[in-house]
PDB file of N, CA and C in Angstrom:
ATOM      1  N   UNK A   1       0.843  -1.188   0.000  1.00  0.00           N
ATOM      2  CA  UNK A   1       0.000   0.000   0.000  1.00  0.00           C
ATOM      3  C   UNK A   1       0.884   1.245   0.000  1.00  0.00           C
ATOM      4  N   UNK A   2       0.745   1.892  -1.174  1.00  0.00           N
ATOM      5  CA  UNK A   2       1.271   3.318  -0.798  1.00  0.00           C
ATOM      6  C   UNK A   2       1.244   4.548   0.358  1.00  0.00           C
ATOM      7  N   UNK A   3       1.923   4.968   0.549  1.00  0.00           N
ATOM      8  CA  UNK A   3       1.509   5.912   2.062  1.00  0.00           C
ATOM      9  C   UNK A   3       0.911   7.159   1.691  1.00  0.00           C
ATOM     10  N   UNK A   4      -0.069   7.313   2.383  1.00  0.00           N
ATOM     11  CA  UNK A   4      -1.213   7.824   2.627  1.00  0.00           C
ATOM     12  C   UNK A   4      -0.854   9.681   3.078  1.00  0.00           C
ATOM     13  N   UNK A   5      -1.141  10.550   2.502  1.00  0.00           N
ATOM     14  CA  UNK A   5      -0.603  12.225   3.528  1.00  0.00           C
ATOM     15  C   UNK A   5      -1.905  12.461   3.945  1.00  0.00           C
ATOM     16  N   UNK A   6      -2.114  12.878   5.267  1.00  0.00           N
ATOM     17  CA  UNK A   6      -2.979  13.674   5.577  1.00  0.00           C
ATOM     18  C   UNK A   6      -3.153  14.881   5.057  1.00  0.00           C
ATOM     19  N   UNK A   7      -2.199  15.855   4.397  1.00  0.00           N
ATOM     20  CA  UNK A   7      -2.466  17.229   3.499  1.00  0.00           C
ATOM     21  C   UNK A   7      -3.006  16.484   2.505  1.00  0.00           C
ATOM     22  N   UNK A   8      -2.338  15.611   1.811  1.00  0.00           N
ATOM     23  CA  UNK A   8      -2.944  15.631   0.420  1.00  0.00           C
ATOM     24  C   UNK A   8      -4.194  15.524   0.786  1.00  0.00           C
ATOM     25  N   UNK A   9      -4.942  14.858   1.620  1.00  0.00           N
ATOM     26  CA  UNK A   9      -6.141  13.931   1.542  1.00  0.00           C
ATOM     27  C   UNK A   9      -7.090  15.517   1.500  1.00  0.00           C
ATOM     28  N   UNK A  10      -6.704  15.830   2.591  1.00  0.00           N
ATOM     29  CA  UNK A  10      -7.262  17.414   2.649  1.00  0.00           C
ATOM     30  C   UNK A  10      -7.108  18.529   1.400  1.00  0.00           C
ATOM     31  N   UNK A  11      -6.047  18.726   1.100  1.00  0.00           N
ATOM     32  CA  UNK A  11      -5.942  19.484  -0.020  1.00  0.00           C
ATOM     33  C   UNK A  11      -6.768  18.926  -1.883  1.00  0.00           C
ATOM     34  N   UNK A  12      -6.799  17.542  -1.612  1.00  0.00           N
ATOM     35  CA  UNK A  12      -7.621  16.931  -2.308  1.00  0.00           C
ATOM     36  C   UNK A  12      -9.191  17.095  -2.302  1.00  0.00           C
ATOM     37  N   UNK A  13      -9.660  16.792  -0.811  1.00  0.00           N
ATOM     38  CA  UNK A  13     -11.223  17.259  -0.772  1.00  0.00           C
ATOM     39  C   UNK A  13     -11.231  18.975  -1.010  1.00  0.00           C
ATOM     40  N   UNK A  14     -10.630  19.330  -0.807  1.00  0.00           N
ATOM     41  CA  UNK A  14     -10.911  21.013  -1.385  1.00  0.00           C
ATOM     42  C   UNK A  14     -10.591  21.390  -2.622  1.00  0.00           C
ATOM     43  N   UNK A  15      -9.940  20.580  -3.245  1.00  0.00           N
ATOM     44  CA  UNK A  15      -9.843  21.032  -4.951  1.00  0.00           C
ATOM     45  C   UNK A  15     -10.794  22.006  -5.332  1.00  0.00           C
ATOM     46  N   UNK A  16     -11.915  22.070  -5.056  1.00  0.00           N
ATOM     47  CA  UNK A  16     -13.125  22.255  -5.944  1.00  0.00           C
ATOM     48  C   UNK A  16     -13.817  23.776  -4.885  1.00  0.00           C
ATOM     49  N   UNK A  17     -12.843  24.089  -4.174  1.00  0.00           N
ATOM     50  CA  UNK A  17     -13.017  24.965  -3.104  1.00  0.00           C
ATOM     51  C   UNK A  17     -12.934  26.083  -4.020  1.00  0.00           C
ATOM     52  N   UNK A  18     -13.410  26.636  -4.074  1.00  0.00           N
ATOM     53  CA  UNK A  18     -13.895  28.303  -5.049  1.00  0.00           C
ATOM     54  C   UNK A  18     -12.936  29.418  -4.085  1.00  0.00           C
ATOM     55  N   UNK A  19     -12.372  29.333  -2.417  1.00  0.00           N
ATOM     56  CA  UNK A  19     -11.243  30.328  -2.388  1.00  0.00           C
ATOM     57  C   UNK A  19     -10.248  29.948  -1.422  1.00  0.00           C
ATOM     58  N   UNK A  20      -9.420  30.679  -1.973  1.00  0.00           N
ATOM     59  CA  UNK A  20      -8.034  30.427  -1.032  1.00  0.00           C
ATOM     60  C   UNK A  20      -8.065  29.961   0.485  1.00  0.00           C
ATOM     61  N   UNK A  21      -7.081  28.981   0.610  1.00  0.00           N
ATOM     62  CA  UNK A  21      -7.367  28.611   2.441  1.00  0.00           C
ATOM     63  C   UNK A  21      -5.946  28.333   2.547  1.00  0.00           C
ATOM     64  N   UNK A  22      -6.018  28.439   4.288  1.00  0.00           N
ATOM     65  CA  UNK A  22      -4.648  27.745   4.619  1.00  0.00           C
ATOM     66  C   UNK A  22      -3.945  26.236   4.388  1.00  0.00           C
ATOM     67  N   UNK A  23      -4.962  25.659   4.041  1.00  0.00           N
ATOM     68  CA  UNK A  23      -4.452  24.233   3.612  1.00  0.00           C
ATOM     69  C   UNK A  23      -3.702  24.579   1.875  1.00  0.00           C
ATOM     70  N   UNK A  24      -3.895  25.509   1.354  1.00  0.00           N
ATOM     71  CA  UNK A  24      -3.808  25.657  -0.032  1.00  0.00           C
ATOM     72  C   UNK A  24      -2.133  25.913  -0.026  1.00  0.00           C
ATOM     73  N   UNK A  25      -1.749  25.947   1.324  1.00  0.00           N
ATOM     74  CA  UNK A  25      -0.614  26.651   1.339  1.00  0.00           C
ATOM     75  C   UNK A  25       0.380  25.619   2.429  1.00  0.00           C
ATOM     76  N   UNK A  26       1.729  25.555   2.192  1.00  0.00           N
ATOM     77  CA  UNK A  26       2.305  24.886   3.329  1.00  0.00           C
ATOM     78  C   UNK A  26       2.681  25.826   4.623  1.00  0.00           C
ATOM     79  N   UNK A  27       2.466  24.875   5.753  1.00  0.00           N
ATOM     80  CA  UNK A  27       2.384  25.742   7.016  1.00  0.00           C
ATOM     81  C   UNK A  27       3.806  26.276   7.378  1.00  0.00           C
ATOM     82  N   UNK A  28       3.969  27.242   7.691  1.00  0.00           N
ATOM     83  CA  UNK A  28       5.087  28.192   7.992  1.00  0.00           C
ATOM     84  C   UNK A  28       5.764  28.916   6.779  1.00  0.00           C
ATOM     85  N   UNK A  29       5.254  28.566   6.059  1.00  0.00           N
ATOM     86  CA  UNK A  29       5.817  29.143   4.891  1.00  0.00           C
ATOM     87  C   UNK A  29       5.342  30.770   4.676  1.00  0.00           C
ATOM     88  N   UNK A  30       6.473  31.302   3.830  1.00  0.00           N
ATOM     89  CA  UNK A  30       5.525  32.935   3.538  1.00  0.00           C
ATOM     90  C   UNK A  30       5.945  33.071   1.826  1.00  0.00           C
ATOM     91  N   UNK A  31       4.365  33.469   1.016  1.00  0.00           N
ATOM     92  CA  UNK A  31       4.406  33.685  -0.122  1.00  0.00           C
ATOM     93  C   UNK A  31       4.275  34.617  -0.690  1.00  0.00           C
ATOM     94  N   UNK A  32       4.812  35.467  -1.596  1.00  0.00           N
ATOM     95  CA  UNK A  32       5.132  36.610  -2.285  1.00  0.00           C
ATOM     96  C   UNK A  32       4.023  36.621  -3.615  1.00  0.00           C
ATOM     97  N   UNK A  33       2.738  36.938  -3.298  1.00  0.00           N
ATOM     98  CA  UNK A  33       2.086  37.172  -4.229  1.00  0.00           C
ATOM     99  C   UNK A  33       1.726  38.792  -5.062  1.00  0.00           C
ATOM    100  N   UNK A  34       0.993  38.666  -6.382  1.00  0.00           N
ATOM    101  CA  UNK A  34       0.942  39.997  -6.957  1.00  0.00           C
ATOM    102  C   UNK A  34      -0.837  40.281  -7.128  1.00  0.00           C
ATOM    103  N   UNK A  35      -0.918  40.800  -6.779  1.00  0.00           N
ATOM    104  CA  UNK A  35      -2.338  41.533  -6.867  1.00  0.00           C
ATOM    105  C   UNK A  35      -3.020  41.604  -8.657  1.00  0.00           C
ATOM    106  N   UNK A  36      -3.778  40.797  -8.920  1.00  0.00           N
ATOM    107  CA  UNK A  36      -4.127  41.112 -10.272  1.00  0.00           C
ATOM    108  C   UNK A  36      -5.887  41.965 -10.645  1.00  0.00           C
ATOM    109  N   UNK A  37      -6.225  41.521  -9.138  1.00  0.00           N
ATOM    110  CA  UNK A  37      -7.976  42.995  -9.297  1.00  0.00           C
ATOM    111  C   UNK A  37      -8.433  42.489  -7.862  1.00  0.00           C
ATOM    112  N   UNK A  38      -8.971  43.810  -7.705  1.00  0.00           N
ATOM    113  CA  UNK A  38     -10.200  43.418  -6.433  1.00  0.00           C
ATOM    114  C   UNK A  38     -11.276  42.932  -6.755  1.00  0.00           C
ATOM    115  N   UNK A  39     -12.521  41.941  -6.327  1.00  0.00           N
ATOM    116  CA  UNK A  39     -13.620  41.805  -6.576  1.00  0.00           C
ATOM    117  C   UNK A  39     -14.555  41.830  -5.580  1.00  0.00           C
ATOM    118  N   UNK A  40     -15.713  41.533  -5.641  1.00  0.00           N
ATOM    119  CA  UNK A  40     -17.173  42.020  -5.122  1.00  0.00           C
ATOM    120  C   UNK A  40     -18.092  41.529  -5.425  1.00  0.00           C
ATOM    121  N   UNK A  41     -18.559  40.320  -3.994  1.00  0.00           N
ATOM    122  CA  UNK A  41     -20.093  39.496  -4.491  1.00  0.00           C
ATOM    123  C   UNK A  41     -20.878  40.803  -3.348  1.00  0.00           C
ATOM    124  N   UNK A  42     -22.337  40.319  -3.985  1.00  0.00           N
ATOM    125  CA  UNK A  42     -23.107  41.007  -3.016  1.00  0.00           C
ATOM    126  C   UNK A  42     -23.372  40.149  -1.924  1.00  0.00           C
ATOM    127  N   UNK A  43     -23.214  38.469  -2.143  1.00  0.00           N
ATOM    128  CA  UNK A  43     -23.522  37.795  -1.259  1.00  0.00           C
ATOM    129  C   UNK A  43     -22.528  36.416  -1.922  1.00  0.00           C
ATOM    130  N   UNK A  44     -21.834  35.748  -0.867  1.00  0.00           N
ATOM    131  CA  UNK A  44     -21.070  34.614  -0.884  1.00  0.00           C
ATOM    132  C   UNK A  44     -21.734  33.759   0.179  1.00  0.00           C
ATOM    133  N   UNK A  45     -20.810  32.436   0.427  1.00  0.00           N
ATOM    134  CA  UNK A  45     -21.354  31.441   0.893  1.00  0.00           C
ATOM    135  C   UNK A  45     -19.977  31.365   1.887  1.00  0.00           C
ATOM    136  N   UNK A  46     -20.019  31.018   2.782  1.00  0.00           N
ATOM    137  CA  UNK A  46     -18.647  30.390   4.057  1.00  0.00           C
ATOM    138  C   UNK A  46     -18.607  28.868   3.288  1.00  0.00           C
ATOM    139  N   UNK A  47     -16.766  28.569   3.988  1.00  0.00           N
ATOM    140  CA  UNK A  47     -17.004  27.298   4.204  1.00  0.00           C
ATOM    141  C   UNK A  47     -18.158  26.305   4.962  1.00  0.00           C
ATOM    142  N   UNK A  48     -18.356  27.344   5.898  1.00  0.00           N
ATOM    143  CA  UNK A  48     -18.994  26.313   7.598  1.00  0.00           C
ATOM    144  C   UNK A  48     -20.641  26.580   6.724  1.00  0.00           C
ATOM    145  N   UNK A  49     -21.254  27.316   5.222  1.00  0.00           N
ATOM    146  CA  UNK A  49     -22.120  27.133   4.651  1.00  0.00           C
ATOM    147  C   UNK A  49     -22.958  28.625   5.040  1.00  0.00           C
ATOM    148  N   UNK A  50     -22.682  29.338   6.016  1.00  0.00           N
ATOM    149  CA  UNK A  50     -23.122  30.546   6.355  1.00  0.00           C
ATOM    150  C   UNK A  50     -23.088  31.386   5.196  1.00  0.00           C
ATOM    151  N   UNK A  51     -24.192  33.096   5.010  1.00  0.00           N
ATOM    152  CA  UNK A  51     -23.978  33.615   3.832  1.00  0.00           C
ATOM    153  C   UNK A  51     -23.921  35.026   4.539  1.00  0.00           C
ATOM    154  N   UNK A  52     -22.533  35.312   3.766  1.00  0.00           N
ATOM    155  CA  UNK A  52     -22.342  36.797   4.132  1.00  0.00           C
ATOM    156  C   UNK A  52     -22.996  37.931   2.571  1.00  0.00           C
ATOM    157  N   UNK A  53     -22.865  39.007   3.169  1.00  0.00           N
ATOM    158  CA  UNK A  53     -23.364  39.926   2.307  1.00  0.00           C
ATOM    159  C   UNK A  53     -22.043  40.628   2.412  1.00  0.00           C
ATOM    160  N   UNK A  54     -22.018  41.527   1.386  1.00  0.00           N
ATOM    161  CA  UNK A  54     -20.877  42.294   0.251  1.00  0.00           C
ATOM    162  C   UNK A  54     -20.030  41.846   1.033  1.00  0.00           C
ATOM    163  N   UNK A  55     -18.881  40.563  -0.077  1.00  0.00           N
ATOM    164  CA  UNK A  55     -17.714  40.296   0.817  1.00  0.00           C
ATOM    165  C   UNK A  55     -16.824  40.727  -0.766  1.00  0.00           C
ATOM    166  N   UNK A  56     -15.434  41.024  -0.272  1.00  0.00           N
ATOM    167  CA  UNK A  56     -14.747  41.422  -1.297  1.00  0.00           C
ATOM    168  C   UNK A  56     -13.439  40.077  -1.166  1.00  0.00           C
ATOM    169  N   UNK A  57     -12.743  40.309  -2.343  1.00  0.00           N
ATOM    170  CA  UNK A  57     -12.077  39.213  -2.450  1.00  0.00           C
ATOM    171  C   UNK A  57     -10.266  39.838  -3.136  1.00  0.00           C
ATOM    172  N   UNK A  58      -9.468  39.180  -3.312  1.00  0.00           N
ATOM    173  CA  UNK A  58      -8.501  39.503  -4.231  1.00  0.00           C
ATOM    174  C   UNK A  58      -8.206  38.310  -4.808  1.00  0.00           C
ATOM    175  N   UNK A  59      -7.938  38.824  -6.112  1.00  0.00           N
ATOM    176  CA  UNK A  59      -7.560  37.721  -7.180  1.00  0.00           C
ATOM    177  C   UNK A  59      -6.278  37.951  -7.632  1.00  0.00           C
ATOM    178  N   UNK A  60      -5.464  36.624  -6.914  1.00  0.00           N
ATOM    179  CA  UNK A  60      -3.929  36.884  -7.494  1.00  0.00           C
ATOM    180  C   UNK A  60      -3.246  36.418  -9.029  1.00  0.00           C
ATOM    181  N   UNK A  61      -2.032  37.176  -9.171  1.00  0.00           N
ATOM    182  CA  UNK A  61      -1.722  36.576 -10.902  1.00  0.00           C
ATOM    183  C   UNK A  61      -1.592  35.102 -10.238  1.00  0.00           C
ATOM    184  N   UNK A  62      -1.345  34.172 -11.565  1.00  0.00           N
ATOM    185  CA  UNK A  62      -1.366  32.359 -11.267  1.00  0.00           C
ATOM    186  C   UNK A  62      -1.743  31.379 -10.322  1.00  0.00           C
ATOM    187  N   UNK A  63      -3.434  32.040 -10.013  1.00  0.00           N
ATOM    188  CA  UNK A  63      -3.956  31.121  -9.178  1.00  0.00           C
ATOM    189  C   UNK A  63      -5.218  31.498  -9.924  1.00  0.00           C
ATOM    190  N   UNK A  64      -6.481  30.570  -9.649  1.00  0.00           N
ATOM    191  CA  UNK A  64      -7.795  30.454 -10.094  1.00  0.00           C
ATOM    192  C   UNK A  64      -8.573  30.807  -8.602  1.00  0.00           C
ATOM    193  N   UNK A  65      -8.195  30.624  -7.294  1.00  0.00           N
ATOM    194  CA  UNK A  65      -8.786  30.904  -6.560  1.00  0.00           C
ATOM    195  C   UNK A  65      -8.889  32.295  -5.749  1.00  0.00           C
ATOM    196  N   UNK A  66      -9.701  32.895  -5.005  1.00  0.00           N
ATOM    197  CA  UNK A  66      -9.580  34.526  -4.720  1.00  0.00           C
ATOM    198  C   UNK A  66      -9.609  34.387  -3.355  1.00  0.00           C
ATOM    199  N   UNK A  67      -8.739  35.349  -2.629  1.00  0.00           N
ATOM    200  CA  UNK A  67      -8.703  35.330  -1.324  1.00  0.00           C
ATOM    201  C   UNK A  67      -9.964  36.244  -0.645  1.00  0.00           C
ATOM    202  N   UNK A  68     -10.654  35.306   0.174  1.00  0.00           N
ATOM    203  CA  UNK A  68     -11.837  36.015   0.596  1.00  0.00           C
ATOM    204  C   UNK A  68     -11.169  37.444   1.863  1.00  0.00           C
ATOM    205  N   UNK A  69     -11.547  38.313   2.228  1.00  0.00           N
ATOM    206  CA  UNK A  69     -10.670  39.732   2.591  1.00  0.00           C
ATOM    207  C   UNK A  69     -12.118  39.377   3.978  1.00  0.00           C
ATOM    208  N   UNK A  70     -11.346  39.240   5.256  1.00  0.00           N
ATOM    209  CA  UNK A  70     -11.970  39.393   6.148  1.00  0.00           C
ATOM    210  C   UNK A  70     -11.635  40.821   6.484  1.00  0.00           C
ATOM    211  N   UNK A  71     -12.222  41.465   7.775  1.00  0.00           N
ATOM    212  CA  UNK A  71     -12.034  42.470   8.059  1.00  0.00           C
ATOM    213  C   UNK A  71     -10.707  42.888   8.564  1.00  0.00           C
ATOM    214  N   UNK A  72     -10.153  42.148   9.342  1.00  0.00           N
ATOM    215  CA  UNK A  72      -8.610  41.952   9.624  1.00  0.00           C
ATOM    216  C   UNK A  72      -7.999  42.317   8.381  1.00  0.00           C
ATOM    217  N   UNK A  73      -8.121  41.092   7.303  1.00  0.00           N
ATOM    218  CA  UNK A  73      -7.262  40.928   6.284  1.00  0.00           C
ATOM    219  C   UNK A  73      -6.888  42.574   5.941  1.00  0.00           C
ATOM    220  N   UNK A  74      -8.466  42.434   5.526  1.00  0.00           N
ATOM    221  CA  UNK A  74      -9.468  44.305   4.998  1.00  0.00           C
ATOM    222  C   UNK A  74      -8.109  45.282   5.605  1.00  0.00           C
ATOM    223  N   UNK A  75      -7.870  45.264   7.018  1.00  0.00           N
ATOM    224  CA  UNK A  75      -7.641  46.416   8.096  1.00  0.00           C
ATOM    225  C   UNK A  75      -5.536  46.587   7.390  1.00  0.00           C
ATOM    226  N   UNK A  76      -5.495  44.899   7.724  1.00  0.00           N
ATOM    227  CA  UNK A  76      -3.946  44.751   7.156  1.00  0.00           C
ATOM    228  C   UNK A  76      -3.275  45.448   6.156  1.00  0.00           C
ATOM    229  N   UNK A  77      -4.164  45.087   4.905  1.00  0.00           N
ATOM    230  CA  UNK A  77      -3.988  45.289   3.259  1.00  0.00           C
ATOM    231  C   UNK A  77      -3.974  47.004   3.348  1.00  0.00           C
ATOM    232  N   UNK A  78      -5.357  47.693   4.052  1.00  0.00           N
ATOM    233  CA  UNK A  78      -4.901  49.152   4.018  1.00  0.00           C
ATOM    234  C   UNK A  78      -3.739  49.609   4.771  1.00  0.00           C
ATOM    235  N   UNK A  79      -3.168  48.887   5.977  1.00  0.00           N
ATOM    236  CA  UNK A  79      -1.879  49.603   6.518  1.00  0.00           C
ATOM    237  C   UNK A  79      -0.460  49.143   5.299  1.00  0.00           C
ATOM    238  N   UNK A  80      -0.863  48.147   5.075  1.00  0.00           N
ATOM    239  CA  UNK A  80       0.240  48.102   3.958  1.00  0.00           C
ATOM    240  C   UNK A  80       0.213  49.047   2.299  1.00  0.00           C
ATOM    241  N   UNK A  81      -0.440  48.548   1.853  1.00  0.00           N
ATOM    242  CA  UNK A  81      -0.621  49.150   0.673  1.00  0.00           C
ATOM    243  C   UNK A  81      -1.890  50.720   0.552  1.00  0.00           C
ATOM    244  N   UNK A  82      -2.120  51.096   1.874  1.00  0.00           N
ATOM    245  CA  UNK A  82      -3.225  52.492   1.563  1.00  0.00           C
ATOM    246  C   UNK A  82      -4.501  51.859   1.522  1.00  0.00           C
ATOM    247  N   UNK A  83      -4.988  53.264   1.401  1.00  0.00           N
ATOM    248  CA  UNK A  83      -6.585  53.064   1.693  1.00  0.00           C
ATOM    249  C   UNK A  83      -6.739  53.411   0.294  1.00  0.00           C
ATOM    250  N   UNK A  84      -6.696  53.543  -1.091  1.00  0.00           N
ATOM    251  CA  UNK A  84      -6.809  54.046  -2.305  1.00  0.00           C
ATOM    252  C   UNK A  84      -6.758  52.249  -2.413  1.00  0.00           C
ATOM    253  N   UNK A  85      -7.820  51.996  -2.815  1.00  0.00           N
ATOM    254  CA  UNK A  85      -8.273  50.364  -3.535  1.00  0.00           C
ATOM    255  C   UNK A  85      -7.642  50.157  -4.860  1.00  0.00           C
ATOM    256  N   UNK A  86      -7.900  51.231  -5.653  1.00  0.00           N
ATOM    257  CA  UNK A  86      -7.899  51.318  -7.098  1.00  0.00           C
ATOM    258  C   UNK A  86      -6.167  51.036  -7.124  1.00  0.00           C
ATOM    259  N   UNK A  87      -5.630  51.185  -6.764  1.00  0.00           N
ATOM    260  CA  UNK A  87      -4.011  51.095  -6.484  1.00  0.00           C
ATOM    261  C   UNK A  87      -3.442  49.712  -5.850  1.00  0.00           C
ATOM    262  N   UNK A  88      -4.296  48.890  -5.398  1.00  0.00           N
ATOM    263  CA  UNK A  88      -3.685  47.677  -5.083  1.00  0.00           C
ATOM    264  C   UNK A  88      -3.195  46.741  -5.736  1.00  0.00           C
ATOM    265  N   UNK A  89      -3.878  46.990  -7.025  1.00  0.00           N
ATOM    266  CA  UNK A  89      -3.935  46.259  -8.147  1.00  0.00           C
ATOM    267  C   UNK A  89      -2.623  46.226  -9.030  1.00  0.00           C
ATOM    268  N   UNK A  90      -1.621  45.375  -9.198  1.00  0.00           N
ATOM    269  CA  UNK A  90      -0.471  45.229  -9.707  1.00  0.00           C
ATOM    270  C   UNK A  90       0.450  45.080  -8.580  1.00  0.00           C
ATOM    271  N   UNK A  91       0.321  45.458  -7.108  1.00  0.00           N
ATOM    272  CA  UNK A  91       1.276  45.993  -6.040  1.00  0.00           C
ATOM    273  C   UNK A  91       1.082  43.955  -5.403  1.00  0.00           C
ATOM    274  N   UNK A  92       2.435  43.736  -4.498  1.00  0.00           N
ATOM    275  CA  UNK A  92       2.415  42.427  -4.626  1.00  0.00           C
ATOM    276  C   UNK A  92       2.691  42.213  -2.581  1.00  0.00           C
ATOM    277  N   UNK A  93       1.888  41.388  -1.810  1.00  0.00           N
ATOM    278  CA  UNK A  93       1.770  41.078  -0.729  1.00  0.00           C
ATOM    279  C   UNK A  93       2.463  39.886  -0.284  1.00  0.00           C
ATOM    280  N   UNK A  94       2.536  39.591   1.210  1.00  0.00           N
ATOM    281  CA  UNK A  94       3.081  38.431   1.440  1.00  0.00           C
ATOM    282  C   UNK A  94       1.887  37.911   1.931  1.00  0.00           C
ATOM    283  N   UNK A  95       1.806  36.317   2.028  1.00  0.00           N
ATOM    284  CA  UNK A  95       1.063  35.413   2.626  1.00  0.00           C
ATOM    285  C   UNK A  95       1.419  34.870   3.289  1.00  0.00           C
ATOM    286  N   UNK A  96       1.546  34.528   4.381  1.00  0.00           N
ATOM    287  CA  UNK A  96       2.177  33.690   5.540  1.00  0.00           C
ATOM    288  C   UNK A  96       0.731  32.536   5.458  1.00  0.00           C
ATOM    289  N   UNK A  97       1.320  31.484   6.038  1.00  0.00           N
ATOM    290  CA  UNK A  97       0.655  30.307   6.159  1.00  0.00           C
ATOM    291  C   UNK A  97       0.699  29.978   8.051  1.00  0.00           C
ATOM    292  N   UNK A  98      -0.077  30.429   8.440  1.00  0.00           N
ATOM    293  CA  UNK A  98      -0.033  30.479  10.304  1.00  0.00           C
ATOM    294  C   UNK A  98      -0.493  29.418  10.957  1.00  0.00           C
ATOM    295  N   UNK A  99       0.217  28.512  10.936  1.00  0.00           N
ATOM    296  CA  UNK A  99      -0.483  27.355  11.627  1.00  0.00           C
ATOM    297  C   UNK A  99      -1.447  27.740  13.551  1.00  0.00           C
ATOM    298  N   UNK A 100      -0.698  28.596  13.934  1.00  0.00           N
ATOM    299  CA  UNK A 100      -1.339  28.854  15.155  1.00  0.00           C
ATOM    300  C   UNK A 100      -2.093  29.962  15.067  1.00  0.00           C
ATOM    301  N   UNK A 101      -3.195  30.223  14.090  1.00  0.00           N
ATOM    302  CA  UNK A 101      -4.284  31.056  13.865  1.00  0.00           C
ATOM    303  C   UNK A 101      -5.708  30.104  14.160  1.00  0.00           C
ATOM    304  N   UNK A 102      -6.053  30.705  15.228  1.00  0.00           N
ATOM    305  CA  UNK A 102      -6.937  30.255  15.958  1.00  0.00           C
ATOM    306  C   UNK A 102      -8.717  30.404  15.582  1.00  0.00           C
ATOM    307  N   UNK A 103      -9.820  29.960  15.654  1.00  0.00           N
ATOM    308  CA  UNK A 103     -11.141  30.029  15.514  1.00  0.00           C
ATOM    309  C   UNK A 103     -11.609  29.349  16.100  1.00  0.00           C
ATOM    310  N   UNK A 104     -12.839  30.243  16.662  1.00  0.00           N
ATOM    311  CA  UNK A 104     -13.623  29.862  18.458  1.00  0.00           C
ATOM    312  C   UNK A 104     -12.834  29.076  19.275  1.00  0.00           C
ATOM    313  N   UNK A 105     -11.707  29.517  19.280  1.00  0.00           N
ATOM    314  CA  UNK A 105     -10.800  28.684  20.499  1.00  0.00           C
ATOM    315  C   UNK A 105      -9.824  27.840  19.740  1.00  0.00           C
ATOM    316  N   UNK A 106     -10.303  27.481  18.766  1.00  0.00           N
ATOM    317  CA  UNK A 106      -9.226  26.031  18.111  1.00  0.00           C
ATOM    318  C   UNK A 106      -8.456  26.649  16.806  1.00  0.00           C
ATOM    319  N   UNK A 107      -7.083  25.901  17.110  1.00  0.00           N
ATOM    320  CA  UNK A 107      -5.924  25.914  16.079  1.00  0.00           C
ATOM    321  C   UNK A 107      -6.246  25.229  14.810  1.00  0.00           C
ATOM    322  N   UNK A 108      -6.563  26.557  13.888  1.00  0.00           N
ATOM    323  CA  UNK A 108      -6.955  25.463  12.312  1.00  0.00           C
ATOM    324  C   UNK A 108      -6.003  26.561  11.469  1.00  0.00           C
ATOM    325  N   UNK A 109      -5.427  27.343  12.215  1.00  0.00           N
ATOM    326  CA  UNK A 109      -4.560  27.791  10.915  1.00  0.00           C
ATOM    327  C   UNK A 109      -4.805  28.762   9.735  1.00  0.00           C
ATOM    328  N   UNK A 110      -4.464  29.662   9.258  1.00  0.00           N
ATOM    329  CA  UNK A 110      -4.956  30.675   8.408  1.00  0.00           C
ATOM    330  C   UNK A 110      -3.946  31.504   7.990  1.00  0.00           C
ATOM    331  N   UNK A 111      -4.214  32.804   6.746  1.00  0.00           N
ATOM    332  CA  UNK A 111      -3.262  33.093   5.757  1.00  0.00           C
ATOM    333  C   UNK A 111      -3.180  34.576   7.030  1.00  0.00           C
ATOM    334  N   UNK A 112      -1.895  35.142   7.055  1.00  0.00           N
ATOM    335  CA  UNK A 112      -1.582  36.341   7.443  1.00  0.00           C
ATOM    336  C   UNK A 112      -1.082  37.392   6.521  1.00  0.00           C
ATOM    337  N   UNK A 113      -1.328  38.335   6.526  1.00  0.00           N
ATOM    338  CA  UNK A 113      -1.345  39.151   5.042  1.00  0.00           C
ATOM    339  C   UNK A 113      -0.383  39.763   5.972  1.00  0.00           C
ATOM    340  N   UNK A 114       0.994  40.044   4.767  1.00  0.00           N
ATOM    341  CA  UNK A 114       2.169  40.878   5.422  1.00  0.00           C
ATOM    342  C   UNK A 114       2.454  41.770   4.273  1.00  0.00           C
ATOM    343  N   UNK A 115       3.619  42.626   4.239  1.00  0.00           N
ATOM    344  CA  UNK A 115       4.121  43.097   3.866  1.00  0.00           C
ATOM    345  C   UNK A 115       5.236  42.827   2.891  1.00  0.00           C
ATOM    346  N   UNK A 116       5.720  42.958   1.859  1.00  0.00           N
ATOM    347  CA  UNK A 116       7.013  42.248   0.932  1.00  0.00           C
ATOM    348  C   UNK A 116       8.100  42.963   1.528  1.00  0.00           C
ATOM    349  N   UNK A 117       8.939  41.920   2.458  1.00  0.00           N
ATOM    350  CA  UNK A 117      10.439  42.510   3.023  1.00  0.00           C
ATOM    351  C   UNK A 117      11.358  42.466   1.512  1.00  0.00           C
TER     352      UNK A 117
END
């Protein structure tokens, strides 16, 4: 029997995941992405199946999936790159992969939006 990864198995059931997650990414790692547009549903869907209203997203060059912009993310992205939206676009962020990013109490890990050292 071939050996079995617990990422893959996971990164496998999410193939079909419509946006960026921390499993998409290896943990501790930090990635140097480029901004290719902002976007804007009036209403999306959560993983956990919940539906938010106007969530915005970023869509990076060489990926198909868009990073959903929590308010944090939201708060981050303007101390780094400004509050002028229209300008984010081409300008390039880091992604950290945080394994000890926490929700309702528990360690599941999530993207940290940094700055390009």
């Amino acid at each position: 029997m071939s050996e079995i990864n617990y990422i893959d198995m996971i990164r496998s059931a999410r193939a079909e995941a419509e946006y960026l997650s921390y499993i998409d990414f290896e943990p501790g790692k930090t990635y140097t992405v480029k901004i290719e547009k902002v976007t804007h549903k009036a209403s999306a869907k959560t993983s956990f199946g919940k539906t938010e209203k106007n969530v915005y997203f970023l869509k990076f060059e060489k990926t198909e999936k868009q990073l959903w912009l929590s308010l944090g993310k939201l708060k981050r992205l303007g101390e780094i790159l400004g509050r002028d939206v229209a300008k984010w676009v081409g300008k390039s962020i880091a992604l950290h992969a945080d394994p000890s990013v926490k929700f309702k109490g528990e360690s599941v890990g999530g993207l940290v939006v940094k700055a390009v050292q």
